[in-house]
N, C-alpha and C. Protein backbone atom coordinates (compact mmCIF):
# COMPACT_ATOMS: atom_id res chain seq x y z
N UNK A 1 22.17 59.84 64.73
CA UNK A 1 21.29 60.20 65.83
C UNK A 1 21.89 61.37 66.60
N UNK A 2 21.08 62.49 66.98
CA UNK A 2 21.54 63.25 67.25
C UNK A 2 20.59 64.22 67.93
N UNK A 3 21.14 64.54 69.22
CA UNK A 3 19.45 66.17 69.89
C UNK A 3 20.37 66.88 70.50
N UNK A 4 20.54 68.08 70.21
CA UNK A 4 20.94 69.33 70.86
C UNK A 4 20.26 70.11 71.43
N UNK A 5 20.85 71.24 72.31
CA UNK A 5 20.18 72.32 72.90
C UNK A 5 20.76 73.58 72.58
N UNK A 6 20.03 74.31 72.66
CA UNK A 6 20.80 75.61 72.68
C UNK A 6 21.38 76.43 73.41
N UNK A 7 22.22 76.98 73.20
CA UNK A 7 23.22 78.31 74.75
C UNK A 7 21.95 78.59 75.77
N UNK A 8 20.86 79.38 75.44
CA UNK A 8 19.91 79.67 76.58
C UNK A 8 19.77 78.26 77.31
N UNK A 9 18.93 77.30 76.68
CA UNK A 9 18.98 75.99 77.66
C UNK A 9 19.62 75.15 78.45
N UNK A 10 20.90 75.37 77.42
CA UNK A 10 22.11 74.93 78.52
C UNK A 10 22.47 76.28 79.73
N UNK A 11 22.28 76.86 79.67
CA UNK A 11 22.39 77.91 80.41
C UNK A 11 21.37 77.17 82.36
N UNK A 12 20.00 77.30 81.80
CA UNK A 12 18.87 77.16 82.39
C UNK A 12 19.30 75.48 83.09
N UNK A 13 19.58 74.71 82.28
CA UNK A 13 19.72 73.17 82.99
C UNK A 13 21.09 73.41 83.54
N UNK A 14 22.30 73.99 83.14
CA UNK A 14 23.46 74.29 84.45
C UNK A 14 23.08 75.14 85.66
N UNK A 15 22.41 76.24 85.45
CA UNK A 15 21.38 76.36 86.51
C UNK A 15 20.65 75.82 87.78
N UNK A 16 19.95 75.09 86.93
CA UNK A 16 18.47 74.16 87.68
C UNK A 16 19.85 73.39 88.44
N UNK A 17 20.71 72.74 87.79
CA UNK A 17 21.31 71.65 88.63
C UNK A 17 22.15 72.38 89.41
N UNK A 18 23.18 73.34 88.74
CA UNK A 18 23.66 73.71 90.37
C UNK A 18 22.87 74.00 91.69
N UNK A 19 21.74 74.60 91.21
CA UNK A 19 20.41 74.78 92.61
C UNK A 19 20.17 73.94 93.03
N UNK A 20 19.88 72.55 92.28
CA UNK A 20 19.87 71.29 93.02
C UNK A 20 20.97 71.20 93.90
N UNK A 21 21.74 71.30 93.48
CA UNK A 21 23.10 70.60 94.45
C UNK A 21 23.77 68.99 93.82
N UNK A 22 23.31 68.64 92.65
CA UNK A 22 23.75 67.04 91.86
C UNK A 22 23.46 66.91 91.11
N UNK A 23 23.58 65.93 90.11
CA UNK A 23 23.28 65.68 89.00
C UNK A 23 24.19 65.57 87.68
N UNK A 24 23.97 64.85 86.24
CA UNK A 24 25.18 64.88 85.52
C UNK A 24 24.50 65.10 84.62
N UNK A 25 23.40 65.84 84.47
CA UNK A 25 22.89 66.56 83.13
C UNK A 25 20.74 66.42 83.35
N UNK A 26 20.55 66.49 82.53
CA UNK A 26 18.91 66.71 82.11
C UNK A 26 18.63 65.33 81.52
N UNK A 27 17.21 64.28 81.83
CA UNK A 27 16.94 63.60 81.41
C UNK A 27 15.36 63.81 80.25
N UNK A 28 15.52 63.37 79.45
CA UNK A 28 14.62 63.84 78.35
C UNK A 28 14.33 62.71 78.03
N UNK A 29 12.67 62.48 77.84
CA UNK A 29 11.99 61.07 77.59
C UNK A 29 10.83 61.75 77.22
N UNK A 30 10.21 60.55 76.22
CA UNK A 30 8.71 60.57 76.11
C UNK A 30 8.20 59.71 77.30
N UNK A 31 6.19 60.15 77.13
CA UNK A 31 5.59 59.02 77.61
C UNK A 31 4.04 59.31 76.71
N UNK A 32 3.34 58.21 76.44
CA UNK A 32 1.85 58.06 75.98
C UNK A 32 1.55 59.18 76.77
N UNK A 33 0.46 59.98 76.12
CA UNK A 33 -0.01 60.86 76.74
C UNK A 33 -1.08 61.65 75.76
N UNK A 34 -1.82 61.96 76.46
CA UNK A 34 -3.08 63.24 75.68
C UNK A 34 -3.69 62.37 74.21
N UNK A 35 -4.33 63.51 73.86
CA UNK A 35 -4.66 62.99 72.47
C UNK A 35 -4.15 62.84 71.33
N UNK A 36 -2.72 63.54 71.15
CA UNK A 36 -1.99 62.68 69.71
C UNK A 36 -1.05 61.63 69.78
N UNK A 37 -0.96 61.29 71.39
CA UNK A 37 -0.02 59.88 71.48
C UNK A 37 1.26 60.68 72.57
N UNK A 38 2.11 61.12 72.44
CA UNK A 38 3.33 60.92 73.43
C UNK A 38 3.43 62.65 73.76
N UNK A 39 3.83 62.95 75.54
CA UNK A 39 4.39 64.29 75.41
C UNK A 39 5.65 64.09 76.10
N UNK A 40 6.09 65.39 76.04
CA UNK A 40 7.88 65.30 77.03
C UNK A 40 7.80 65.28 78.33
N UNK A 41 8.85 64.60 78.58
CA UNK A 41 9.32 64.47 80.36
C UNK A 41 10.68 65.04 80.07
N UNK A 42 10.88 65.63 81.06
CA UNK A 42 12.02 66.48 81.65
C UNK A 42 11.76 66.10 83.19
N UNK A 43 13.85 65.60 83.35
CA UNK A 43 13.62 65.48 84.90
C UNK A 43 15.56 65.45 84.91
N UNK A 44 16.00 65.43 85.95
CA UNK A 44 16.90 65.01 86.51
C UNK A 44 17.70 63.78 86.24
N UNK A 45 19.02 63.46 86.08
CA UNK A 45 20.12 62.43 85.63
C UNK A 45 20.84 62.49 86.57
N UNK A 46 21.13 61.62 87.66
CA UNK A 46 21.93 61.42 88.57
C UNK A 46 23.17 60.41 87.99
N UNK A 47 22.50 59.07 87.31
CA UNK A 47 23.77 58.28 86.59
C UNK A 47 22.66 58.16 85.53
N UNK A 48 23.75 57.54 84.48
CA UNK A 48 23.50 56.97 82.85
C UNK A 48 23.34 55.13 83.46
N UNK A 49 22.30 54.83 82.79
CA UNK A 49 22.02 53.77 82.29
C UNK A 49 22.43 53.27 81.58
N UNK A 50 22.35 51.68 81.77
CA UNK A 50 22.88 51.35 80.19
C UNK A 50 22.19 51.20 78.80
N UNK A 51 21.04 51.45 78.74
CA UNK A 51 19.84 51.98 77.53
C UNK A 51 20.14 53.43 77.35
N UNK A 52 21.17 54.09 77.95
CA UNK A 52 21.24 55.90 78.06
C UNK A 52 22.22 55.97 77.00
N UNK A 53 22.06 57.45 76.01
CA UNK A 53 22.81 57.82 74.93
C UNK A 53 22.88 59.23 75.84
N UNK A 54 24.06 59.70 75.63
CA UNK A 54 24.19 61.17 76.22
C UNK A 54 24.51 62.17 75.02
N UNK A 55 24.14 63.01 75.08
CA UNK A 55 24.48 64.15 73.94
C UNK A 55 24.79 65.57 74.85
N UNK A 56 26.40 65.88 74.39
CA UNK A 56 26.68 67.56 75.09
C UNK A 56 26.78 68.44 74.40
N UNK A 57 26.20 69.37 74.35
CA UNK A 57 25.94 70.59 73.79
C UNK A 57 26.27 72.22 74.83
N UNK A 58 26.91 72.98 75.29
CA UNK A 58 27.86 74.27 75.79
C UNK A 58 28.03 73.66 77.13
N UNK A 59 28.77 72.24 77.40
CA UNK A 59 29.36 71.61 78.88
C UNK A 59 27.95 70.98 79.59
N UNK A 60 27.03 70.76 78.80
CA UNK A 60 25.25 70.25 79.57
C UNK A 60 25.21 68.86 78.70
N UNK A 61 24.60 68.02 79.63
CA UNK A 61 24.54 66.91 79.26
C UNK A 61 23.12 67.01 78.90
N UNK A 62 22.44 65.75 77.79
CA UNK A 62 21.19 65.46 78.36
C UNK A 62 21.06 64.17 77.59
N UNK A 63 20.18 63.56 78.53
CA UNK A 63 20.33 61.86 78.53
C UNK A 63 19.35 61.37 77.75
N UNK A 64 19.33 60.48 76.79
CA UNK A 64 18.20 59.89 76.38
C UNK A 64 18.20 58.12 76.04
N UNK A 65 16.70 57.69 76.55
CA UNK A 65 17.14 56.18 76.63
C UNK A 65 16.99 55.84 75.03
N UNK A 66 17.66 54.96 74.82
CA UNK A 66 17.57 53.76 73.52
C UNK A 66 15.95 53.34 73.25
N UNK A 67 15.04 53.75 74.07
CA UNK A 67 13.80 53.55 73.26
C UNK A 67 12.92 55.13 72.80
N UNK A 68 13.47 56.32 73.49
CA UNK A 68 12.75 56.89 72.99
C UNK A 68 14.03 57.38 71.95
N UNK A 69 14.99 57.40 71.37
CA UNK A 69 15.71 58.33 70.74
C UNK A 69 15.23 58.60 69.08
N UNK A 70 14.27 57.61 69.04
CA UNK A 70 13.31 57.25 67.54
C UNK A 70 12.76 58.52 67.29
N UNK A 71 11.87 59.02 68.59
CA UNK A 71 11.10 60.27 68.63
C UNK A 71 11.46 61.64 68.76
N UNK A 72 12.77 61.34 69.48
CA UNK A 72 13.85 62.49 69.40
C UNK A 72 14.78 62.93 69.02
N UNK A 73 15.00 62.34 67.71
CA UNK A 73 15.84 62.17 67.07
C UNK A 73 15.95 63.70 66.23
N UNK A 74 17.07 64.39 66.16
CA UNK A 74 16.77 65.60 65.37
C UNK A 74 16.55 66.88 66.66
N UNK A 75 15.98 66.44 67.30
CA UNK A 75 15.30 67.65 68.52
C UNK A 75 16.41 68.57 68.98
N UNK A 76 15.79 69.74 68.50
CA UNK A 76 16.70 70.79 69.45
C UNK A 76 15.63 71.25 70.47
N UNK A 77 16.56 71.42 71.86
CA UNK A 77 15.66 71.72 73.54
C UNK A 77 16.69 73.56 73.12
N UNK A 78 15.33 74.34 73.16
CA UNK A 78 15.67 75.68 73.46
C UNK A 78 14.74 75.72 74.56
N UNK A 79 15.40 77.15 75.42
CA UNK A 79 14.75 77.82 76.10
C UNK A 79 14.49 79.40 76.05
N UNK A 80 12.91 79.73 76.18
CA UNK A 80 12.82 81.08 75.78
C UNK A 80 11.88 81.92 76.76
N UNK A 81 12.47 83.54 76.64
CA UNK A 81 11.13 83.62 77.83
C UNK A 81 10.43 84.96 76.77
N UNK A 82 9.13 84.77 77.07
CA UNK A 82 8.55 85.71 75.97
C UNK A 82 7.08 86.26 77.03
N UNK A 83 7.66 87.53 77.51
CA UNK A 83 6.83 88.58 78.83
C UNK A 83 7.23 87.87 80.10
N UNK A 84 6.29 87.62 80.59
CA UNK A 84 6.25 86.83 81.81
C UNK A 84 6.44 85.30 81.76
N UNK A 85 6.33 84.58 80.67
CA UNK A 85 6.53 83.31 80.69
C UNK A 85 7.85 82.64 79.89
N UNK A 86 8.50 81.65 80.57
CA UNK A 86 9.45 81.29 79.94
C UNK A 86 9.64 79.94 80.19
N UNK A 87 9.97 79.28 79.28
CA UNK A 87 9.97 77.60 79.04
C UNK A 87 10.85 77.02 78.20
N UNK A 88 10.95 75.38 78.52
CA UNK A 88 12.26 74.92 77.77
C UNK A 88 10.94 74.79 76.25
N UNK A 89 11.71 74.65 74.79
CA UNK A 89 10.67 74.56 73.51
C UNK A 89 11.53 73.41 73.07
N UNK A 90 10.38 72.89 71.96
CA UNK A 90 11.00 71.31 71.90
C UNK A 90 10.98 71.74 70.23
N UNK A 91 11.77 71.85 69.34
CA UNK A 91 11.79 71.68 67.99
C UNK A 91 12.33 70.21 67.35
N UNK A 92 11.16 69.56 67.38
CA UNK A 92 11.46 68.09 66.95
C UNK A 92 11.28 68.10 65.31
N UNK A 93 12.01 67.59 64.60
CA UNK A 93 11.25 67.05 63.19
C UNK A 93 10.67 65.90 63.07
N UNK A 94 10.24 65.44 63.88
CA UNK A 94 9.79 63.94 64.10
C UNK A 94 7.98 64.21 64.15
N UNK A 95 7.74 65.41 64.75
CA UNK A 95 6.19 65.63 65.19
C UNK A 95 5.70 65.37 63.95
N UNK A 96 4.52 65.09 63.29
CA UNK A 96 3.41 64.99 62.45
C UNK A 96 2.51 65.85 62.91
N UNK A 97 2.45 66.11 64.14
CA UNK A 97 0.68 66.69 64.33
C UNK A 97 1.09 66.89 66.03
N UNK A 98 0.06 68.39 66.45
CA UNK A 98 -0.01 68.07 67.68
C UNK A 98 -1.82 67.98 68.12
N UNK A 99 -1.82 68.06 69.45
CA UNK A 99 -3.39 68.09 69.70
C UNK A 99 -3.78 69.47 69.80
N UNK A 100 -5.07 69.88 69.64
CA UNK A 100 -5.27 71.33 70.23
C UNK A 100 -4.99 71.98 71.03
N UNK A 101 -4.42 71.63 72.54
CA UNK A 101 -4.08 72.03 73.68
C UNK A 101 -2.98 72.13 73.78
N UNK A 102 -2.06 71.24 72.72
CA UNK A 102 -0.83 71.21 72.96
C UNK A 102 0.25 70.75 74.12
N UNK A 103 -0.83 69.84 74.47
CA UNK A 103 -0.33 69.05 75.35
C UNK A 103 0.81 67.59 74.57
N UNK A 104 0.35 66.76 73.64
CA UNK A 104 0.87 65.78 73.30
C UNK A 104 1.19 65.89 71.76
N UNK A 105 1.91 65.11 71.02
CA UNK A 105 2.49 64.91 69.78
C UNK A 105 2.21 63.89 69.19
N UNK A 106 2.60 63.59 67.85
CA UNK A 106 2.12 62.51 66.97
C UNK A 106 3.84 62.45 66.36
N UNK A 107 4.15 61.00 66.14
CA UNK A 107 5.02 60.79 65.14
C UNK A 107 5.03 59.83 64.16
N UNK A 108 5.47 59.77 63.17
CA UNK A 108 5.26 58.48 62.25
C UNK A 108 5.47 57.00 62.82
């Protein structure tokens, strides 16, 4: 089991948290959502749980619980900015399918 990020993203989440002022890495979860079943949550890790697996990748933590790590398993979190827009990208091998909008994902 295993999800990495890349130098830009770790970059962006050491960032975000020093601006916060706390934190001990990026929390990464699914939830049901849209029309192919689950999309990402991104939020904040103040402490690890005990359902929490941590994975570090360039000194950045990011947390994931024991029920979604099924779906994220494999996932690399890049971040890219392409013109004016820039966002964390989720390269999962787990997806099957997304919806048209690209809001939510499908996995086996």
């Amino acid at each position: 089991m295993a999800v990495s990020i890349t130098e830009n993203a770790a970059k962006q989440i050491a960032k975000q948290l020093q601006k916060r002022g706390k934190g001990i890495g990026l929390k990464l979860a699914t939830k049901k959502s849209g029309c192919s079943g689950y999309s990402y949550v991104l939020d904040y890790a103040d402490t690890l749980g005990e359902q929490d697996i941590q994975f570090e990748n360039f000194g950045v933590k990011v947390i994931i619980s024991e029920e979604d790590i099924q779906r994220l398993d494999g996932l690399q979190l890049d971040y890219r900015r392409e013109g004016i827009n820039e966002a964390f990208q989720f390269n999962n091998p787990n997806v099957k399918g997304v919806c048209g909008c690209g809001e939510s994902f499908a996995v086996e």
